[in-house]
C-alpha atoms as a PDB file:
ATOM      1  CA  UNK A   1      30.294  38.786  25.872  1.00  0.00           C
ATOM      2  CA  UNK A   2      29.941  42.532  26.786  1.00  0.00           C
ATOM      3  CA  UNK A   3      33.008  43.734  24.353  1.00  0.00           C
ATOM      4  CA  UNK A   4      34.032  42.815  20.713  1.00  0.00           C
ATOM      5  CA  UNK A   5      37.291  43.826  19.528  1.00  0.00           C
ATOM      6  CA  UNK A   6      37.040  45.085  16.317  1.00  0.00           C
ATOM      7  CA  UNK A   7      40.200  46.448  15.093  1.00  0.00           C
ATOM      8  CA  UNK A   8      41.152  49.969  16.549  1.00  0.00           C
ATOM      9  CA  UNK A   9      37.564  49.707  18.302  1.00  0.00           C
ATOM     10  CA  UNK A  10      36.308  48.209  21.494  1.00  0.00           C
ATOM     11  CA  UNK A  11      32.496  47.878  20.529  1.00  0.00           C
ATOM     12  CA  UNK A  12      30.214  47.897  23.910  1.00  0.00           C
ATOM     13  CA  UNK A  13      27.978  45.368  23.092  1.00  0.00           C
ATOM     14  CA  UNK A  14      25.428  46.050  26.212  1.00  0.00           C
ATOM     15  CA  UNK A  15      22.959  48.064  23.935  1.00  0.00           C
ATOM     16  CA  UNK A  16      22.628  46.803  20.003  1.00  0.00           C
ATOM     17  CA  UNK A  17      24.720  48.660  16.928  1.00  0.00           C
ATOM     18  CA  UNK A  18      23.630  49.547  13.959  1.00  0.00           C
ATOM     19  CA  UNK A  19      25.837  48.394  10.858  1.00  0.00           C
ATOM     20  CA  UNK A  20      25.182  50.384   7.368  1.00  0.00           C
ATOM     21  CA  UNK A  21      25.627  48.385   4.317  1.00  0.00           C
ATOM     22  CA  UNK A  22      27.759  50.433   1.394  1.00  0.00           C
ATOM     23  CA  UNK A  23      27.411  48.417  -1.675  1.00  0.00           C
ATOM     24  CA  UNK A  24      30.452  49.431  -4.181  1.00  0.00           C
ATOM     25  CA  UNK A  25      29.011  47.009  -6.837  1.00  0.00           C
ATOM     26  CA  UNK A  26      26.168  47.594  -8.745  1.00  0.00           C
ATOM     27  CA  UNK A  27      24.674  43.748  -8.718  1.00  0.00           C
ATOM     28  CA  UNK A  28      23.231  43.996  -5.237  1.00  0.00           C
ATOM     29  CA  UNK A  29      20.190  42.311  -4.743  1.00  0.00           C
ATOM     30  CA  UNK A  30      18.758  45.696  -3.568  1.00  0.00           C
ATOM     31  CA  UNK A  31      19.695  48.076  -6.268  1.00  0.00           C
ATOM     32  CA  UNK A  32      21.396  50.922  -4.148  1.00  0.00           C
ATOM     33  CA  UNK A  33      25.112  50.142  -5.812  1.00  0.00           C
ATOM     34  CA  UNK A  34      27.622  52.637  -6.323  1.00  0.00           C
ATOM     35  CA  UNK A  35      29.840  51.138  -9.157  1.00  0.00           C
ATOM     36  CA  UNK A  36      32.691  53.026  -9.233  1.00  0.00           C
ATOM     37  CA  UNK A  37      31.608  55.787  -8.078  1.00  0.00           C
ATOM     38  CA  UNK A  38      34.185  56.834  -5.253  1.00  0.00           C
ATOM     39  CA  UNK A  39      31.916  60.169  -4.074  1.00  0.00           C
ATOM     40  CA  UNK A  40      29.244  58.807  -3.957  1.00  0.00           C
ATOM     41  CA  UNK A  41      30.339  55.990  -1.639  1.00  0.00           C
ATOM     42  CA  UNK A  42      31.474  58.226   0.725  1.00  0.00           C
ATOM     43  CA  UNK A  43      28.433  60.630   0.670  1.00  0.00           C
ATOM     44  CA  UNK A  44      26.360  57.479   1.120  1.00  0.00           C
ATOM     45  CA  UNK A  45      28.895  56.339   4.015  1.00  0.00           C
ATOM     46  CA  UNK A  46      28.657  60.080   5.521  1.00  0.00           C
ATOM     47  CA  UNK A  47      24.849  59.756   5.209  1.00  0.00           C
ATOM     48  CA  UNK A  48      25.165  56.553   7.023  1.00  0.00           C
ATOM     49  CA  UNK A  49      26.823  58.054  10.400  1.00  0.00           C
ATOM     50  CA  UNK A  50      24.950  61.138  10.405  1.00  0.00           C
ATOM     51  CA  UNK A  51      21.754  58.507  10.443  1.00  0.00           C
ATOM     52  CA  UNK A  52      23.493  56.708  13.787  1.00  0.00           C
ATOM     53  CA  UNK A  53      25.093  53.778  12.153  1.00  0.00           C
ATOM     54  CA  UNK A  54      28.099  52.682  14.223  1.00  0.00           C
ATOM     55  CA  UNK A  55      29.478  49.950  11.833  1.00  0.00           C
ATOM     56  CA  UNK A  56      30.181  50.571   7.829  1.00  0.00           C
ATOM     57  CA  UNK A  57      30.079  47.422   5.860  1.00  0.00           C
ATOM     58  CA  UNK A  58      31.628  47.745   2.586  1.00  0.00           C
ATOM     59  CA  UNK A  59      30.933  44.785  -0.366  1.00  0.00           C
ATOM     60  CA  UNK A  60      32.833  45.169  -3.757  1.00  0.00           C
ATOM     61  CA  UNK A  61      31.599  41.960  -5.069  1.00  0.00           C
ATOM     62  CA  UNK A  62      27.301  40.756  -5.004  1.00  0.00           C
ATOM     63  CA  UNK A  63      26.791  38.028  -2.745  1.00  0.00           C
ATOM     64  CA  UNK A  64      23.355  37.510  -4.054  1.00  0.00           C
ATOM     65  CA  UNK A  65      21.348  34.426  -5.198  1.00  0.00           C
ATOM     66  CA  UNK A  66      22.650  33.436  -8.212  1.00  0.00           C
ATOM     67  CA  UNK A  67      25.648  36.394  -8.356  1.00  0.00           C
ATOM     68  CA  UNK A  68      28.766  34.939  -9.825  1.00  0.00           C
ATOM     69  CA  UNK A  69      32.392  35.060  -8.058  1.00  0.00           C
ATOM     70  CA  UNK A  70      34.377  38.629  -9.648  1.00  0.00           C
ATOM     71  CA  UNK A  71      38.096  38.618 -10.136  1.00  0.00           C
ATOM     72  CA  UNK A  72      39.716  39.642  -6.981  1.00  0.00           C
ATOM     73  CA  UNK A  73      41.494  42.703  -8.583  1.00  0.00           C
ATOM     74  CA  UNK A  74      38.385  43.913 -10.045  1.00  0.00           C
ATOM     75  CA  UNK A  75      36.987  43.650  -5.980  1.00  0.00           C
ATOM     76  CA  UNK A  76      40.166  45.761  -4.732  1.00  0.00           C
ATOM     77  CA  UNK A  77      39.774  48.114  -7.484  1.00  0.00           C
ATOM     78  CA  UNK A  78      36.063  49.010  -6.102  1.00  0.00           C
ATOM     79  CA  UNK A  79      37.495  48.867  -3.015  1.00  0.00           C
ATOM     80  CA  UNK A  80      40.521  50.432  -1.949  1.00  0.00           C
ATOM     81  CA  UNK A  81      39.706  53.883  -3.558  1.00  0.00           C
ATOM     82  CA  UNK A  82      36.803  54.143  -0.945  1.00  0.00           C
ATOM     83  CA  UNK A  83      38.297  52.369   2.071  1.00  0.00           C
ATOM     84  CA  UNK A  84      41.720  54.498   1.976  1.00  0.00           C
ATOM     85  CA  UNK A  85      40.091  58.015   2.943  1.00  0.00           C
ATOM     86  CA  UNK A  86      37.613  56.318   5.563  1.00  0.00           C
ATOM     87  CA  UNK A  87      39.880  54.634   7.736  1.00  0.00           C
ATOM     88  CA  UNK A  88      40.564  58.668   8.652  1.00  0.00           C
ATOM     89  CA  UNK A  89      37.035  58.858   9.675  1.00  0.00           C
ATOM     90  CA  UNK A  90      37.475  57.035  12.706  1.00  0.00           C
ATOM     91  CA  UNK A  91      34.443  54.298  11.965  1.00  0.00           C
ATOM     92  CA  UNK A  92      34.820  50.844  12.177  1.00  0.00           C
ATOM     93  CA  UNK A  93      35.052  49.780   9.146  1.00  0.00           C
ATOM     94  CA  UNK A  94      34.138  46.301   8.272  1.00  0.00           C
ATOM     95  CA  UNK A  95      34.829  44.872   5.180  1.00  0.00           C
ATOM     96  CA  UNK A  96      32.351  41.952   3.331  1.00  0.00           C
ATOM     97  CA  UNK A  97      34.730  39.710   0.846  1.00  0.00           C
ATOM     98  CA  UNK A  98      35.101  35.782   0.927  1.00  0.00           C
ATOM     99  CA  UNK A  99      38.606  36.321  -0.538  1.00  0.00           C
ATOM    100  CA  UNK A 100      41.974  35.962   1.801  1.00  0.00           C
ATOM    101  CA  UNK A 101      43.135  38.202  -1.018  1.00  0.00           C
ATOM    102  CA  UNK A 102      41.327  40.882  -0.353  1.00  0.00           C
ATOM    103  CA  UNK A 103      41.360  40.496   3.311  1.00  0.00           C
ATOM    104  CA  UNK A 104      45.040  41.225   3.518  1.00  0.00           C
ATOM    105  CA  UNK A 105      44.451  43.861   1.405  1.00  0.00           C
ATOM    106  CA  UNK A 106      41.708  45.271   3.658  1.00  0.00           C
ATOM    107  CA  UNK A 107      43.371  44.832   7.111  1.00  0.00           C
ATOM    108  CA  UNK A 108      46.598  46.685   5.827  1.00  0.00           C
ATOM    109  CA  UNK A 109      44.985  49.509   4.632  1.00  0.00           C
ATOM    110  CA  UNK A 110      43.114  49.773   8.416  1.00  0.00           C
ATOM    111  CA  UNK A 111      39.913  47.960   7.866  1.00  0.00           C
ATOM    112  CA  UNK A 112      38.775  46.629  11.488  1.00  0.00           C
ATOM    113  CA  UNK A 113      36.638  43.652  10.383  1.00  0.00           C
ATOM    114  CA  UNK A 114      35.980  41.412   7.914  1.00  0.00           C
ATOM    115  CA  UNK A 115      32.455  39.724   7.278  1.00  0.00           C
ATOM    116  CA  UNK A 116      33.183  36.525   5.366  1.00  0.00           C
ATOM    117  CA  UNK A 117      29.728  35.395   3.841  1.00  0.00           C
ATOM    118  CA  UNK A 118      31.894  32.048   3.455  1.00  0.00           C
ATOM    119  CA  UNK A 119      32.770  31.348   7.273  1.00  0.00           C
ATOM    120  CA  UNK A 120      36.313  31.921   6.318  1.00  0.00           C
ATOM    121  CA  UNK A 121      36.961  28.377   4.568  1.00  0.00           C
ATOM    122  CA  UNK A 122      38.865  29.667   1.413  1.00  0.00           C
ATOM    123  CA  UNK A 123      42.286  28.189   1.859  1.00  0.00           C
ATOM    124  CA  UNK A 124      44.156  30.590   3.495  1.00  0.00           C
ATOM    125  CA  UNK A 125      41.510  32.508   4.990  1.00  0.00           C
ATOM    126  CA  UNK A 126      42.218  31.826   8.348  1.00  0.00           C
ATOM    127  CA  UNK A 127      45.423  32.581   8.085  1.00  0.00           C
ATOM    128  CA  UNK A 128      45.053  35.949   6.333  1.00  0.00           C
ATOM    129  CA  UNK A 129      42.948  36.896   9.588  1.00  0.00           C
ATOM    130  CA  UNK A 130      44.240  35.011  12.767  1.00  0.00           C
ATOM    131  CA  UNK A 131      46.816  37.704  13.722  1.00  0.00           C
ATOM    132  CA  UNK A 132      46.038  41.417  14.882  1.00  0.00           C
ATOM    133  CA  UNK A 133      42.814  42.755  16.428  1.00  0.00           C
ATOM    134  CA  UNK A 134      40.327  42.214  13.681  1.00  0.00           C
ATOM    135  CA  UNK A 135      37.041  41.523  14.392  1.00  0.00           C
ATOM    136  CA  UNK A 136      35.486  38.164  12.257  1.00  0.00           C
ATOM    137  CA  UNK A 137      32.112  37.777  11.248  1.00  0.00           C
ATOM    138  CA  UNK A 138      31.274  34.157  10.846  1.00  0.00           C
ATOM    139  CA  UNK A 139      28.424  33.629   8.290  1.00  0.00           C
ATOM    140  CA  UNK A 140      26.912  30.473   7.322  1.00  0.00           C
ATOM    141  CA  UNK A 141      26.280  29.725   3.591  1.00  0.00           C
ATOM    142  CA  UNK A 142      25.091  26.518   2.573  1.00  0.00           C
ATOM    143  CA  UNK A 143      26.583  26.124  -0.982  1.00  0.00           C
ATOM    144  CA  UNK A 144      27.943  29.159  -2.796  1.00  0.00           C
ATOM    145  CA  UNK A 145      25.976  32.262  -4.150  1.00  0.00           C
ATOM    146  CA  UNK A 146      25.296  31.331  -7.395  1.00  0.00           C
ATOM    147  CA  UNK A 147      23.537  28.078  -6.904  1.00  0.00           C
ATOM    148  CA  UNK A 148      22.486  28.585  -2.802  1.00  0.00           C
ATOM    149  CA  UNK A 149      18.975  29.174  -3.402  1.00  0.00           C
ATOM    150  CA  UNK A 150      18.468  26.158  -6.007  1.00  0.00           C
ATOM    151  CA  UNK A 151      17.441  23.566  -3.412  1.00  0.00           C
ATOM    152  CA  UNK A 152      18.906  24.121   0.087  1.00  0.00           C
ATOM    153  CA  UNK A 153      17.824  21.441   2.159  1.00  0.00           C
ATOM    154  CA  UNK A 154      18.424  20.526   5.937  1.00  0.00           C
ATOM    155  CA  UNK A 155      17.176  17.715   8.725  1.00  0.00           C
ATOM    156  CA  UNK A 156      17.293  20.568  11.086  1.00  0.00           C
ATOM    157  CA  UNK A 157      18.254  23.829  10.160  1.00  0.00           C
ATOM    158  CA  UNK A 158      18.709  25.329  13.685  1.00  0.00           C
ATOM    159  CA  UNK A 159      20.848  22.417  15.089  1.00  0.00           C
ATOM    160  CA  UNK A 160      23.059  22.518  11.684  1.00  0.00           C
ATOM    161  CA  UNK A 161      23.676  26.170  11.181  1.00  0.00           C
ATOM    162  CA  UNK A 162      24.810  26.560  14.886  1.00  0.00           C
ATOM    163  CA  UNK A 163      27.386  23.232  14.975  1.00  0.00           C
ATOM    164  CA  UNK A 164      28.512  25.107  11.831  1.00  0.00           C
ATOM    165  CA  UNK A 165      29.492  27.888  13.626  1.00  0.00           C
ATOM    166  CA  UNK A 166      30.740  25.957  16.205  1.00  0.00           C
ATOM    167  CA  UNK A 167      32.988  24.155  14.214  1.00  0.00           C
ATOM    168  CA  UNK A 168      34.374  27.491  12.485  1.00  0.00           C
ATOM    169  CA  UNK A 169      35.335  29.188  15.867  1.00  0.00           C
ATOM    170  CA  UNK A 170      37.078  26.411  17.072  1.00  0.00           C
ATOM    171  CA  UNK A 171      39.250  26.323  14.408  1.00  0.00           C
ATOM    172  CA  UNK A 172      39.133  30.168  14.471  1.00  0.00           C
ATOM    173  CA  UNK A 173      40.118  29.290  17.874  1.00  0.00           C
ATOM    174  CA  UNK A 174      42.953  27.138  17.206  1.00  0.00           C
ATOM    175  CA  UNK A 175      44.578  29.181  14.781  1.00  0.00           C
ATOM    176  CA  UNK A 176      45.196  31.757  17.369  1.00  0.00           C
ATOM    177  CA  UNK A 177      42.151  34.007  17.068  1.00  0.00           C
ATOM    178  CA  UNK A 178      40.776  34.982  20.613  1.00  0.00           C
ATOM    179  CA  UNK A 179      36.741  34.702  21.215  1.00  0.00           C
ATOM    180  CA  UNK A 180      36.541  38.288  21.680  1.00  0.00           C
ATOM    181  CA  UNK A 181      37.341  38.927  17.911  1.00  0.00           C
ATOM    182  CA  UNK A 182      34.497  36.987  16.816  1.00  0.00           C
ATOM    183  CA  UNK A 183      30.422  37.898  15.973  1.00  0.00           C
ATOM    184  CA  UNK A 184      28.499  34.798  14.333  1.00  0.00           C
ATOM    185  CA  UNK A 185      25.637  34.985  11.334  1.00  0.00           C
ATOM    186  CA  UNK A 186      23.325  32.122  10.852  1.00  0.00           C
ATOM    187  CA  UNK A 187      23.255  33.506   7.096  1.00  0.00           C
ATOM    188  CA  UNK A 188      19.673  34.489   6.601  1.00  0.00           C
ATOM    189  CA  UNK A 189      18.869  34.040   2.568  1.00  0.00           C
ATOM    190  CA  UNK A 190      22.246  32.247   1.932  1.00  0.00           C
ATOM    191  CA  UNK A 191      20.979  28.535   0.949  1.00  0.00           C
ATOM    192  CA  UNK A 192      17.891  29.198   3.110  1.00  0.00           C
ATOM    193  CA  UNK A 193      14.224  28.760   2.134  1.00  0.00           C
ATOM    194  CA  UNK A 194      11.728  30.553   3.969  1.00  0.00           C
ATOM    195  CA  UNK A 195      10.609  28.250   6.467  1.00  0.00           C
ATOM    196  CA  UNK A 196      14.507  27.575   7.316  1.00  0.00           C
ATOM    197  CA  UNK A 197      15.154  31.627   7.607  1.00  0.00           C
ATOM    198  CA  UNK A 198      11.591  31.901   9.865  1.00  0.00           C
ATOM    199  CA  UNK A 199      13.225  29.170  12.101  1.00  0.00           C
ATOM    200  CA  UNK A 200      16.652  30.612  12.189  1.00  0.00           C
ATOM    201  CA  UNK A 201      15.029  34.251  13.405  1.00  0.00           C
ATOM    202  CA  UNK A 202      12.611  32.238  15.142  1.00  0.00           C
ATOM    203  CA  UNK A 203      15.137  30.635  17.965  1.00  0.00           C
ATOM    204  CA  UNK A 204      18.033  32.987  16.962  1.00  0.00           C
ATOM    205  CA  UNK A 205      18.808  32.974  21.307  1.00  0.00           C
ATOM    206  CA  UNK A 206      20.107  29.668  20.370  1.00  0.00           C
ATOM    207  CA  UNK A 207      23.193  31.041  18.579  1.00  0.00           C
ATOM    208  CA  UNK A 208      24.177  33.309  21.961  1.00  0.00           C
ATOM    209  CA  UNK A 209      24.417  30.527  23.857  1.00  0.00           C
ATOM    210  CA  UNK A 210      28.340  30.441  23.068  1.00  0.00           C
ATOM    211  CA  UNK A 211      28.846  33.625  24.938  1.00  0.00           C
ATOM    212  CA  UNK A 212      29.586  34.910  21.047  1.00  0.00           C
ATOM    213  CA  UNK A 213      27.892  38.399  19.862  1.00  0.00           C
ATOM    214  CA  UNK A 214      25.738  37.337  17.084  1.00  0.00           C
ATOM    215  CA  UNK A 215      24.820  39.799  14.049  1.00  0.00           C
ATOM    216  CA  UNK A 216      21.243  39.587  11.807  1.00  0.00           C
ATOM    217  CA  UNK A 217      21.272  40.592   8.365  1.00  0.00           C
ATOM    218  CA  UNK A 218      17.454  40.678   7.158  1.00  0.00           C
ATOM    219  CA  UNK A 219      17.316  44.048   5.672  1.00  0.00           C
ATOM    220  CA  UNK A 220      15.093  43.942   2.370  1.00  0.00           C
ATOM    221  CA  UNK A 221      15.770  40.247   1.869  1.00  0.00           C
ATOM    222  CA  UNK A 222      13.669  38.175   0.015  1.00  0.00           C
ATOM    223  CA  UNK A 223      12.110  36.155   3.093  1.00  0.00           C
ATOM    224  CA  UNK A 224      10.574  39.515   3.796  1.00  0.00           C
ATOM    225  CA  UNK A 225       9.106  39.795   0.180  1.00  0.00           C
ATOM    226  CA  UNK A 226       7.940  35.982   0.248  1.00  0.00           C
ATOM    227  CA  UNK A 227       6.061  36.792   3.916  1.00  0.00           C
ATOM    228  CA  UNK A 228       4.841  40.250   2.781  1.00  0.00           C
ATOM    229  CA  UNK A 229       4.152  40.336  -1.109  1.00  0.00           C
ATOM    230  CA  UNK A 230       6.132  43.483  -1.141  1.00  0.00           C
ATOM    231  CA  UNK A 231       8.793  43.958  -3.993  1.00  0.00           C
ATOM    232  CA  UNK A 232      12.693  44.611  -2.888  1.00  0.00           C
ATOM    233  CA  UNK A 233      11.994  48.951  -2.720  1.00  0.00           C
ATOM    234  CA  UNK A 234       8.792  48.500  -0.289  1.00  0.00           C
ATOM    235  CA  UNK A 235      10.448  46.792   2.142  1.00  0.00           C
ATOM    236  CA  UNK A 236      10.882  49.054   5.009  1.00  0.00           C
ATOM    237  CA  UNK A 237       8.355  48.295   7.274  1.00  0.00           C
ATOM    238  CA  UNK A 238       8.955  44.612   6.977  1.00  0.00           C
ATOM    239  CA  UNK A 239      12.861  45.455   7.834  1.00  0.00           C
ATOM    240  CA  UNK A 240      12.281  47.502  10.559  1.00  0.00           C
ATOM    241  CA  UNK A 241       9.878  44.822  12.029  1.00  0.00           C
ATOM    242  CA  UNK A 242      12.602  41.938  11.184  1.00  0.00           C
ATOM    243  CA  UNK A 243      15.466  43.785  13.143  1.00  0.00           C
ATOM    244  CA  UNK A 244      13.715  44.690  15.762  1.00  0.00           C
ATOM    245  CA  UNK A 245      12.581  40.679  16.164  1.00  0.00           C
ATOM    246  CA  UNK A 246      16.207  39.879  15.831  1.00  0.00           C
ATOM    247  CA  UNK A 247      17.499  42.799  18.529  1.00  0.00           C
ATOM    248  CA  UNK A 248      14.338  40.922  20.841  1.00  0.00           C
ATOM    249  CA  UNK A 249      16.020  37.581  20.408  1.00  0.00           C
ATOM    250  CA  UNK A 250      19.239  38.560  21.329  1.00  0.00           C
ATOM    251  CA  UNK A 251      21.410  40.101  18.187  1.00  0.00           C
ATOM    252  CA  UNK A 252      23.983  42.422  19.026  1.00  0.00           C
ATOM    253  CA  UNK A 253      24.222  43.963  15.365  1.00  0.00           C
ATOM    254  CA  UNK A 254      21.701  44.377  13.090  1.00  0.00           C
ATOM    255  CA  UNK A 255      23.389  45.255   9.415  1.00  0.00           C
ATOM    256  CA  UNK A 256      20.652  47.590   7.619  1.00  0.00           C
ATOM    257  CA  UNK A 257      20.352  49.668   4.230  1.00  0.00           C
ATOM    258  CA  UNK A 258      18.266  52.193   5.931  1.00  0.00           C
ATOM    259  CA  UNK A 259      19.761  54.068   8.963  1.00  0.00           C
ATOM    260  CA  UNK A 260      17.553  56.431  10.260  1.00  0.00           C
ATOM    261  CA  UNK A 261      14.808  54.459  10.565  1.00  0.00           C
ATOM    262  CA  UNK A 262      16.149  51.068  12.449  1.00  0.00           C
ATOM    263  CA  UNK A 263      17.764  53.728  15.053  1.00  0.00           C
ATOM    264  CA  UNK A 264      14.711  55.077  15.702  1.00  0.00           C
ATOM    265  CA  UNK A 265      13.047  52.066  15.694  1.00  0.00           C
ATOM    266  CA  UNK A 266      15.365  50.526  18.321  1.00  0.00           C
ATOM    267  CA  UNK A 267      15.546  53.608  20.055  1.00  0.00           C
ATOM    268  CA  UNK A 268      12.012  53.002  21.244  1.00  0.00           C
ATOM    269  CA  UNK A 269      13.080  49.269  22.141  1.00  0.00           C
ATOM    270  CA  UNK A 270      15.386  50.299  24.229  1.00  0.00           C
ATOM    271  CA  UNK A 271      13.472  53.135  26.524  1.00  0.00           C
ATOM    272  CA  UNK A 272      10.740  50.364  27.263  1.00  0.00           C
ATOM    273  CA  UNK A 273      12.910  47.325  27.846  1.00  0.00           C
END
């Protein structure tokens, strides 16, 4: 698929985009949260584009190992003081929640995507999205964030993530929502051990098989910190190195904490491909 449509944006999907992660909680697995801090989203956000991201993904609640779910007003209080004066900015604007909520609350203040770490099977997901022009990112989780990383186990990790995602655009499908809406994640780090996220990244060309743009979210994970023996704040290099494997192998976004340095990075990929 050479398009997405992603809300008030048509993204051309022929090169790979860069999607900045703006963490309005301060329980992120990486450290670089903004609670409550309205300015100093927005500076980060502004610091983003100037970098060359293309995609802002805000979070108001951690998704990490062991995080537990936050009230969804608490989540909308985070975020709706820093979405309002962005949607001006003329970004796509993707928002990461699990709650239909907060999705409705998103898409009528002008968000253009949501990113549902959940594969959008809360009751009434689906239906809080199937209408409009929003883009959907479908993410596989096996269990829920606070207990994923406790023991996730598969037969075949590959073969179960992707008729997974299978199974969530057809019904995607079949509530109305067109193909060209919709990006898939194979969930690295969400009820993954090592070995299954080295596999997933490993045949990740298996997940564009669909026709479907799919999007890699690796940056300062812990599979990089288990391979390299690096803590969460040296993990650069190993980020850089894991998007460009997963731009290689066919992902269409790549959704980073640090800007600059995965544009360059893919900059170079591009002038000798």
């Amino acid at each position: 698929m050479s398009t997405l449509v992603c809300g008030r944006f048509e993204l051309d999907l022929s090169r790979p985009h860069i999607m900045a992660i703006i963490n309005l909680t301060d329980a992120s697995f990486s450290g670089d949260g903004v609670l409550g801090d309205r300015d100093a989203a927005l500076r980060r956000a502004e610091a983003a584009l100037a970098e060359g991201a293309e995609i802002l993904d805000l979070g108001a609640e951690s998704t990490r190992p062991g995080a537990a779910a936050v009230p969804e007003q608490q989540e909308l209080d985070l975020l709706m003081p820093v979405l309002e004066p962005l949607v001006g900015w003329k970004v796509p604007l993707s928002i990461d929640t699990l709650k239909p909520g907060v999705m409705r609350a998103a898409l009528a203040a002008g968000a253009d995507m949501i990113n549902d770490v959940n594969g959008f099977r809360a009751p009434g997901a689906v239906e809080a999205v199937a209408d409009g022009r929003v883009g959907l990112c479908v993410m596989h989780m096996q269990g829920e964030p606070r207990t994923m990383q406790q023991a996730p186990s598969y037969h075949d990790v590959v073969d179960e993530v992707a008729a997974f995602l299978d199974q969530r655009v057809s019904d995607l499908q079949a509530a109305g929502v067109a193909r060209e809406r919709i990006v898939l994640d194979p969930g690295f780090g969400f009820g993954k051990t090592l070995e299954h996220n080295c596999a997933l990244l490993r045949h990740l060309e298996r997940f564009t098989r669909s026709g479907l743009p799919v999007l890699a979210g690796l940056s300062r994970k812990s599979m990089l910190g288990a391979i390299t023996g690096r803590p969460v704040d040296q993990r650069l290099s190993a980020s850089i190195a894991a998007a460009l494997v997963a731009v290689q192998r066919g992902a269409a976004i790549v959704r980073v904490h640090d800007v600059a340095v995965t544009r360059d990075a893919l900059m170079v990929w591009q002038a000798v491909s």
